[in-house]
PDB file of N, CA and C in Angstrom:
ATOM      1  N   UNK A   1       0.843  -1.163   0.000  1.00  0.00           N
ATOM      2  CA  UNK A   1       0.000   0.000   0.000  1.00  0.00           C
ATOM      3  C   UNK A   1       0.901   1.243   0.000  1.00  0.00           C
ATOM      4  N   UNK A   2       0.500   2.600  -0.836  1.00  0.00           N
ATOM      5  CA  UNK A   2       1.359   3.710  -0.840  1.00  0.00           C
ATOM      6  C   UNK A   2       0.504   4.796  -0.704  1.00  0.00           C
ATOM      7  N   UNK A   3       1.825   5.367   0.333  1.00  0.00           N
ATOM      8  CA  UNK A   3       1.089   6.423   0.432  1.00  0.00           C
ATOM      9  C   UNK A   3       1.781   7.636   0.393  1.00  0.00           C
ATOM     10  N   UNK A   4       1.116   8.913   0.276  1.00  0.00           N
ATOM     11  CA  UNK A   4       1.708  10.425  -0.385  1.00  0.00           C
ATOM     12  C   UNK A   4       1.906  11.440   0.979  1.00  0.00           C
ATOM     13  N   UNK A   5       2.896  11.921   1.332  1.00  0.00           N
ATOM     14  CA  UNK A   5       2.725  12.310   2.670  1.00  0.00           C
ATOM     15  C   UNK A   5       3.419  14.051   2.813  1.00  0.00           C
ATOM     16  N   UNK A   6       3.500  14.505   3.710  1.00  0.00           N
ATOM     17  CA  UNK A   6       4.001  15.839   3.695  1.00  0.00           C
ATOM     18  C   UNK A   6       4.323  16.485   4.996  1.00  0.00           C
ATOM     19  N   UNK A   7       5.104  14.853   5.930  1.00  0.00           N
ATOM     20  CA  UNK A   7       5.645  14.909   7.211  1.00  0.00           C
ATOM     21  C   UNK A   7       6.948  16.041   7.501  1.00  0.00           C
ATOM     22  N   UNK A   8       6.954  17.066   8.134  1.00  0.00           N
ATOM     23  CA  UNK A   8       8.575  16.827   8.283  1.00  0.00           C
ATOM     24  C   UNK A   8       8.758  15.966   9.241  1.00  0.00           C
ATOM     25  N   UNK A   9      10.011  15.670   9.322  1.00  0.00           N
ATOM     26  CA  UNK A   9      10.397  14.723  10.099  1.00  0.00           C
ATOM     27  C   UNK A   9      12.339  14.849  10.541  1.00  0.00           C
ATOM     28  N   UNK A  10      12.941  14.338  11.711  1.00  0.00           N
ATOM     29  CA  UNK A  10      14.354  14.218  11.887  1.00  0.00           C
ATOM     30  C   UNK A  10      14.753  13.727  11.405  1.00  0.00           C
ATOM     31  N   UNK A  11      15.960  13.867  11.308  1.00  0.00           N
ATOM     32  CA  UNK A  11      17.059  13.114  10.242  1.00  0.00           C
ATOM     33  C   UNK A  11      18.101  13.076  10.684  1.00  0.00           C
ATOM     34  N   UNK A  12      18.864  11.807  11.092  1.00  0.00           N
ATOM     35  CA  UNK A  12      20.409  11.806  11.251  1.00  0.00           C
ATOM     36  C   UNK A  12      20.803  11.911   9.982  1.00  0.00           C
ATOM     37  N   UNK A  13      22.078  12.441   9.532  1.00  0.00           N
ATOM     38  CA  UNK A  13      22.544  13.005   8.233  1.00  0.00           C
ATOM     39  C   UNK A  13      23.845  12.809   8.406  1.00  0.00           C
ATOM     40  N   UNK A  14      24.695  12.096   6.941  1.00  0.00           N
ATOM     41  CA  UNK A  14      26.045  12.659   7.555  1.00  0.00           C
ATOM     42  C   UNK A  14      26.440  13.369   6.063  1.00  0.00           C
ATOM     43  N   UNK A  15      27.265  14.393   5.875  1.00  0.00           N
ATOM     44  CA  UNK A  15      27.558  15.233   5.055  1.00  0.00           C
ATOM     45  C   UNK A  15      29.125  15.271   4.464  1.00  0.00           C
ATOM     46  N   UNK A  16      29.076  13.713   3.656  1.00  0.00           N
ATOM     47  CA  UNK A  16      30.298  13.543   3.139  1.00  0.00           C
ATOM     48  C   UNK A  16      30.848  14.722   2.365  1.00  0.00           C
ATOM     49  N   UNK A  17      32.632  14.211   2.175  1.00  0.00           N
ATOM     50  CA  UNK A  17      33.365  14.917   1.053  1.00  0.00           C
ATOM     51  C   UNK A  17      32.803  14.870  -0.604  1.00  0.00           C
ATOM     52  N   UNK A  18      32.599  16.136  -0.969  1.00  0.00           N
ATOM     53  CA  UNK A  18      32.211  16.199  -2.545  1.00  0.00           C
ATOM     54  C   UNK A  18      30.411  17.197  -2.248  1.00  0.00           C
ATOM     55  N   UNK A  19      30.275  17.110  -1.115  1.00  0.00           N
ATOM     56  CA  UNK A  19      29.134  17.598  -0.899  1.00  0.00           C
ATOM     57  C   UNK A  19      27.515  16.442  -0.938  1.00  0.00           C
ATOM     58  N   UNK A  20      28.099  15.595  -0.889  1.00  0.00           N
ATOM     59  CA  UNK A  20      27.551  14.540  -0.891  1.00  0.00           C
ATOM     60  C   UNK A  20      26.496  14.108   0.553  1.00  0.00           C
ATOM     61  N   UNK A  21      25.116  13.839   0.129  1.00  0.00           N
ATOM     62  CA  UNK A  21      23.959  13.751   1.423  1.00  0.00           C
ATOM     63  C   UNK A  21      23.710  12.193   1.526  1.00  0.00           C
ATOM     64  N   UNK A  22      24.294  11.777   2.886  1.00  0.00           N
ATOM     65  CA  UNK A  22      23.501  10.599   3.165  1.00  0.00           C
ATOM     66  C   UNK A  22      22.769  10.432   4.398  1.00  0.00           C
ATOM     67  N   UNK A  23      21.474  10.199   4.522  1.00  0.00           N
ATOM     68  CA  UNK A  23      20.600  10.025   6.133  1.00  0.00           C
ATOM     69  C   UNK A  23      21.433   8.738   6.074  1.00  0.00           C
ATOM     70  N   UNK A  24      20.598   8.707   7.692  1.00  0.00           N
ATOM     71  CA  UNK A  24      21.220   7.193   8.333  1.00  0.00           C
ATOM     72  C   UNK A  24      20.055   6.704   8.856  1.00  0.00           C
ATOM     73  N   UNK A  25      19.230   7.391   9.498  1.00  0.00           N
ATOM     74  CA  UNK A  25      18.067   7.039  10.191  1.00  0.00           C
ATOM     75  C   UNK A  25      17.286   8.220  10.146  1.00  0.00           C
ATOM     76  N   UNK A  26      15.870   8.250  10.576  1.00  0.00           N
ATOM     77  CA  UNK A  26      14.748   9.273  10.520  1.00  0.00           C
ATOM     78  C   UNK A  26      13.389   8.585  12.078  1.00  0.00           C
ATOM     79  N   UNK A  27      13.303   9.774  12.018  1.00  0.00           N
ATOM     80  CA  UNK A  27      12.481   9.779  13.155  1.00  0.00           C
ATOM     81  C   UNK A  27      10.784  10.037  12.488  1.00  0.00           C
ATOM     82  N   UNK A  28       9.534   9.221  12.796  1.00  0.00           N
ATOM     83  CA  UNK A  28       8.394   9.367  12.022  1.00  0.00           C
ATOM     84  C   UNK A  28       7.641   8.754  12.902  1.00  0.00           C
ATOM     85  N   UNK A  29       6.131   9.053  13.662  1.00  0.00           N
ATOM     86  CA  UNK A  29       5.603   9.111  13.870  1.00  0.00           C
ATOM     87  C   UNK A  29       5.883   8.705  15.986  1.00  0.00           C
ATOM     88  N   UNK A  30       6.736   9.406  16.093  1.00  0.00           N
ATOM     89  CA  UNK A  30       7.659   8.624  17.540  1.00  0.00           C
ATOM     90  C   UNK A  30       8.525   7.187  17.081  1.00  0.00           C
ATOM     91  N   UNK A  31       8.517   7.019  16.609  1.00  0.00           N
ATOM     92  CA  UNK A  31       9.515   5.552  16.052  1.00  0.00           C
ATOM     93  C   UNK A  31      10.594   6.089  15.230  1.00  0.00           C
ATOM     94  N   UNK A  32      12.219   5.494  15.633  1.00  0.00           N
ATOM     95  CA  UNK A  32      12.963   5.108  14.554  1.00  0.00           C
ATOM     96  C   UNK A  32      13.361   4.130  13.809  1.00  0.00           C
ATOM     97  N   UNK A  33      13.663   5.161  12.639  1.00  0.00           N
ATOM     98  CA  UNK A  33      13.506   3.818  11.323  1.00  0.00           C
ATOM     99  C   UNK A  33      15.113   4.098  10.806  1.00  0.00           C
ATOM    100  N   UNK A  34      15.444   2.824  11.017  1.00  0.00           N
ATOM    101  CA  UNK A  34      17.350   2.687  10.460  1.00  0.00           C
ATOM    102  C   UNK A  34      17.292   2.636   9.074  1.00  0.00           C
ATOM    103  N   UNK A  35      18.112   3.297   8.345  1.00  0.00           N
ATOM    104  CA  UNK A  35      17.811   3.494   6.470  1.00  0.00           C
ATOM    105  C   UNK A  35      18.663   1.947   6.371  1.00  0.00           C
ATOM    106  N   UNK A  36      18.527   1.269   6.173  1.00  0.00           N
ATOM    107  CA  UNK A  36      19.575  -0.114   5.707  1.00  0.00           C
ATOM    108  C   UNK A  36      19.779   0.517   3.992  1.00  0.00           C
ATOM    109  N   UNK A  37      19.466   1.027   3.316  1.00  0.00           N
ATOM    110  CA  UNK A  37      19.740   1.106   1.543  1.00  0.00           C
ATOM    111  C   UNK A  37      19.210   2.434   1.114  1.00  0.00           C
ATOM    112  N   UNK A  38      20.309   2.786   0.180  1.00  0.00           N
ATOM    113  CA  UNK A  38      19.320   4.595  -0.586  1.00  0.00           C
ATOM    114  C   UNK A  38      19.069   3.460  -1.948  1.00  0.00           C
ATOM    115  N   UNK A  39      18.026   3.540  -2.530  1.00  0.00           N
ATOM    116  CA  UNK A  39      18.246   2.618  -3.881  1.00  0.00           C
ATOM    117  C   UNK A  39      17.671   3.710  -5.036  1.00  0.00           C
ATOM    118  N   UNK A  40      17.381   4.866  -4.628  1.00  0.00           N
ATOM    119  CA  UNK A  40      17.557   6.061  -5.486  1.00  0.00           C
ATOM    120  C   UNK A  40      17.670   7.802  -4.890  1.00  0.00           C
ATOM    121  N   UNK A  41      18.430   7.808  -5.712  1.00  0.00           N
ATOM    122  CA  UNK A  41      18.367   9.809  -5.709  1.00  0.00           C
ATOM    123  C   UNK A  41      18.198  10.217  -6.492  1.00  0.00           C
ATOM    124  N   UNK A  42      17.317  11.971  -6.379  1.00  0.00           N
ATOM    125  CA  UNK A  42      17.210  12.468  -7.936  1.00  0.00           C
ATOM    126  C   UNK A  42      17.031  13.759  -7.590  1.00  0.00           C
ATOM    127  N   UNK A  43      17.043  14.495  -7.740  1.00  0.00           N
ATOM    128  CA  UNK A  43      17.103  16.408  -7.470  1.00  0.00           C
ATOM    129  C   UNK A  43      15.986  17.106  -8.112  1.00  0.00           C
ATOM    130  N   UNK A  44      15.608  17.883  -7.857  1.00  0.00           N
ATOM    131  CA  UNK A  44      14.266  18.842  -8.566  1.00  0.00           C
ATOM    132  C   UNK A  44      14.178  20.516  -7.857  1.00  0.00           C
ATOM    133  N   UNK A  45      13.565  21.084  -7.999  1.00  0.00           N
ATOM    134  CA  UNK A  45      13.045  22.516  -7.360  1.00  0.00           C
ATOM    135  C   UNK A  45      11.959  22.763  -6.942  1.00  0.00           C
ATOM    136  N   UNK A  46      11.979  23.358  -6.370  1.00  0.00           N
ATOM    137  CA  UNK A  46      10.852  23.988  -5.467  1.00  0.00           C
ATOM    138  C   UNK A  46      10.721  25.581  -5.672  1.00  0.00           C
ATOM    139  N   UNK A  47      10.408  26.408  -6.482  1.00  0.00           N
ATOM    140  CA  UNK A  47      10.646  27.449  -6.191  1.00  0.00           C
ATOM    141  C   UNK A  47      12.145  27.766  -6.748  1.00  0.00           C
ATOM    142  N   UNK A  48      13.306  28.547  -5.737  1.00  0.00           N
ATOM    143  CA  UNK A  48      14.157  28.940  -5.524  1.00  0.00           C
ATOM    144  C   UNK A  48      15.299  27.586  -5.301  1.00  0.00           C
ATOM    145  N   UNK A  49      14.505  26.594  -4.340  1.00  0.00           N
ATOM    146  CA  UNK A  49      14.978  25.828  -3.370  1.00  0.00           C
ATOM    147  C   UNK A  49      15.373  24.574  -4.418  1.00  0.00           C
ATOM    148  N   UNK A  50      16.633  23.965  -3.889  1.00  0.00           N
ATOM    149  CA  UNK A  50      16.983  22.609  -4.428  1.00  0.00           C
ATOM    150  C   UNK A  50      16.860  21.716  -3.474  1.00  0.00           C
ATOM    151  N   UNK A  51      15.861  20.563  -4.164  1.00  0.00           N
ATOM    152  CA  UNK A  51      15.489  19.591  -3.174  1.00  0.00           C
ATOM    153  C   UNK A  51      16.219  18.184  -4.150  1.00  0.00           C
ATOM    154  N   UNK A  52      16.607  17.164  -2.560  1.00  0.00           N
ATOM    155  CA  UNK A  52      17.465  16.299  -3.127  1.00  0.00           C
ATOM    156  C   UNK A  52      16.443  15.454  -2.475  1.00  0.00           C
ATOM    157  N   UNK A  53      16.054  14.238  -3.515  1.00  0.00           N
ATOM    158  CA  UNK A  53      14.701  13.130  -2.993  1.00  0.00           C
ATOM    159  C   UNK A  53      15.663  12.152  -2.697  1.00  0.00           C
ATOM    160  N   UNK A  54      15.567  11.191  -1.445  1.00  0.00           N
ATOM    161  CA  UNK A  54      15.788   9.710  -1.027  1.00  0.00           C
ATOM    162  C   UNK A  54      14.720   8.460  -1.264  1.00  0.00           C
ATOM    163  N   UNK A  55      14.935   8.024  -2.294  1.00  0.00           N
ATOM    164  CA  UNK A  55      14.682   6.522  -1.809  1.00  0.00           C
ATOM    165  C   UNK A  55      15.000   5.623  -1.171  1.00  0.00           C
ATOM    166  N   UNK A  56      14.672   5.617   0.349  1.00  0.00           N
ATOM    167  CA  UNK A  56      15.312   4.798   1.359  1.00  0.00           C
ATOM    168  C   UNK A  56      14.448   3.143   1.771  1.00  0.00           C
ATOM    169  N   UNK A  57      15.062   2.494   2.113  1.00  0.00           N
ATOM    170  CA  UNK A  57      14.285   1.301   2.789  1.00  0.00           C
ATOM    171  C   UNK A  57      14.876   0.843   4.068  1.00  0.00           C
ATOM    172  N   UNK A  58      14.101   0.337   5.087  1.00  0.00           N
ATOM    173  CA  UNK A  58      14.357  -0.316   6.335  1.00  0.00           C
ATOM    174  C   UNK A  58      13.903  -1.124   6.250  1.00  0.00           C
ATOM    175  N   UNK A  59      14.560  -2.302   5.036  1.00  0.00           N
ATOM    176  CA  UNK A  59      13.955  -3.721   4.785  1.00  0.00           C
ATOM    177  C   UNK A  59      12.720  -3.879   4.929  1.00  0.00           C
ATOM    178  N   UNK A  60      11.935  -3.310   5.462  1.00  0.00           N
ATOM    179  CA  UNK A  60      10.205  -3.605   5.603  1.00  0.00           C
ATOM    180  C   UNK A  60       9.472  -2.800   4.816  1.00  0.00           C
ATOM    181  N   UNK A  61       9.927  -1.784   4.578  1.00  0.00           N
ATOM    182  CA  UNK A  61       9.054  -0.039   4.000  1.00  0.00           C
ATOM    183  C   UNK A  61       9.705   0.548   3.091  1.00  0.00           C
ATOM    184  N   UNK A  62       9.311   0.934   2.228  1.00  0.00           N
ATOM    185  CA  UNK A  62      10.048   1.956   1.309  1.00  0.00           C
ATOM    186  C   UNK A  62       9.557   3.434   1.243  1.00  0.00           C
ATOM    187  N   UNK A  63      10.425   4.201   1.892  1.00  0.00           N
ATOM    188  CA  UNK A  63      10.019   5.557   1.944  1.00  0.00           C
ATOM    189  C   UNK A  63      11.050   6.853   0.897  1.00  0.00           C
ATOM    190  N   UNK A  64      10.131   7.279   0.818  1.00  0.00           N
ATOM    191  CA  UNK A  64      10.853   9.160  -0.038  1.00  0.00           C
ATOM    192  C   UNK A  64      10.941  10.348   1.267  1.00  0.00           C
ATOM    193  N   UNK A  65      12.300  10.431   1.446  1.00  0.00           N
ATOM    194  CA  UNK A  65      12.644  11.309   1.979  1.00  0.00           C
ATOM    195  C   UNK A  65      13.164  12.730   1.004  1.00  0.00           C
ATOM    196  N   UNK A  66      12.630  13.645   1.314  1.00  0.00           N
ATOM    197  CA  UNK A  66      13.044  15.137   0.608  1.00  0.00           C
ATOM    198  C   UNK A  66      13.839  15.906   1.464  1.00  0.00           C
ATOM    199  N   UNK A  67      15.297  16.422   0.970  1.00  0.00           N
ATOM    200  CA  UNK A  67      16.185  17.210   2.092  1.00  0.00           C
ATOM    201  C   UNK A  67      15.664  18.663   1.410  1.00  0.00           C
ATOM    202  N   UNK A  68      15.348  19.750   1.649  1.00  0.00           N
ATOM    203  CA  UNK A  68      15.165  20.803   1.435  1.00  0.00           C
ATOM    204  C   UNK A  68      16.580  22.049   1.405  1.00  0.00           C
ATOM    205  N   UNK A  69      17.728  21.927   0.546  1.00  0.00           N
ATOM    206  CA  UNK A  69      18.875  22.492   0.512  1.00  0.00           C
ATOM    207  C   UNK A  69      18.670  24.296   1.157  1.00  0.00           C
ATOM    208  N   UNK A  70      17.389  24.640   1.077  1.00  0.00           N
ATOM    209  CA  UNK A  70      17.536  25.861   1.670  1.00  0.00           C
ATOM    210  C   UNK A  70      17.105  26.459   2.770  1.00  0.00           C
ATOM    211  N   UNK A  71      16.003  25.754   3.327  1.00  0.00           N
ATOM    212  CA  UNK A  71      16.303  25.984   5.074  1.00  0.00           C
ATOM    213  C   UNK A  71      15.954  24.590   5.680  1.00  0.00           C
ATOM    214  N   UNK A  72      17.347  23.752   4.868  1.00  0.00           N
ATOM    215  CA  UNK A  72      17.858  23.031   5.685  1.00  0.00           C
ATOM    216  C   UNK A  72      17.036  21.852   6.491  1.00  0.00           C
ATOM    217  N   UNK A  73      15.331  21.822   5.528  1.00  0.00           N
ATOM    218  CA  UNK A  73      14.616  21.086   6.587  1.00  0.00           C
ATOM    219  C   UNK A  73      14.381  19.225   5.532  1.00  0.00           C
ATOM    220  N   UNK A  74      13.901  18.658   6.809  1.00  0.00           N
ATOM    221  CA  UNK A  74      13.475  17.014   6.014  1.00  0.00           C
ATOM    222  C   UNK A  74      11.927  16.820   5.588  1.00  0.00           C
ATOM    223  N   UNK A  75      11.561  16.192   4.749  1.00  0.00           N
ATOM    224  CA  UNK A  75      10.129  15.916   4.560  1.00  0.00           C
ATOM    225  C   UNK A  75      10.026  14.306   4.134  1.00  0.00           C
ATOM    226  N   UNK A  76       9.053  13.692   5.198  1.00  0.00           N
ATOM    227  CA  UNK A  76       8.371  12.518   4.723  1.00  0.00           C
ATOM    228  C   UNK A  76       7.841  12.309   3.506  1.00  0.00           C
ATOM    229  N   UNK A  77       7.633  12.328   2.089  1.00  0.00           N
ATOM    230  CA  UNK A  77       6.878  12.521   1.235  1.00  0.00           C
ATOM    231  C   UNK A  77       5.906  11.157   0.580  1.00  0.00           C
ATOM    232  N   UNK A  78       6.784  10.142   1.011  1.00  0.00           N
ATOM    233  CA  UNK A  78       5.615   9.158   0.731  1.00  0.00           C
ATOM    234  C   UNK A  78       6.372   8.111   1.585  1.00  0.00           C
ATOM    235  N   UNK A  79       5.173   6.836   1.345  1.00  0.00           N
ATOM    236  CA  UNK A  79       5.816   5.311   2.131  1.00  0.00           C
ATOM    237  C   UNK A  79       4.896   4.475   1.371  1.00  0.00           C
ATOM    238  N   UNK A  80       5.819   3.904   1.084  1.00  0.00           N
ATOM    239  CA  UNK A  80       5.353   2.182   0.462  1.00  0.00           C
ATOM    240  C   UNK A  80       5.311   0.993   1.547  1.00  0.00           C
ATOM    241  N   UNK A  81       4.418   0.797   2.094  1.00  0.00           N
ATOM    242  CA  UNK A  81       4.093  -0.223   3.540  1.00  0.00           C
ATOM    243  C   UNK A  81       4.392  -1.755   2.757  1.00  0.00           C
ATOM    244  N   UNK A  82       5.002  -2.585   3.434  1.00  0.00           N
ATOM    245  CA  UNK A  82       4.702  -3.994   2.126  1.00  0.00           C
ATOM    246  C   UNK A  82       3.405  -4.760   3.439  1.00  0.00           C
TER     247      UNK A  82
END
C-alpha cells in the first residue's frame, strides 16, 4: 500500500566529502527507522529551493525522503508499507 505524505520529520545526516547527502536514520511518527539502503536519488526545485529526494528502505518499507537544501529542513513525502 502507498502512500503520499508531507511529514517533516528528523534526520540523522552525515555530510560527506564532494558535498555529498547521506541520512542514516529518521524519526516518524515517535519511532525510529534505520535506512539499511538509498536505492535512489534524484534532485528537482521547489521554487528557488533545491530539493534532493531519497529513496530509502528499512527492509520492511520503502520511503521518499526530501532534504530541502535551503532551510535546511526534512520531509516525509511518501511510504510504500509492504
Amino acid at each position: 500500500m502507498s502512500h503520499r505524505l508531507s511529514a517533516n520529520i528528523r534526520v540523522a545526516t552525515v555530510f560527506e566529502p564532494g558535498g555529498k547527502v547521506r541520512p542514516v536514520w529518521f524519526e516518524w511518527n515517535r519511532q525510529r527507522h534505520l535506512i539499511k539502503e538509498t536505492t535512489y536519488v534524484w534532485k528537482g526545485m521547489k521554487g528557488d529551493a533545491k530539493l534532493i529526494h531519497f529513496a530509502v528502505t528499512d527492509e520492511a518499507n520503502l520511503f521518499e525522503l526530501t532534504y530541502n537544501t535551503a532551510d535546511q529542513t526534512w520531509t516525509l513525502a511518501g511510504v510504500e508499507a509492504q
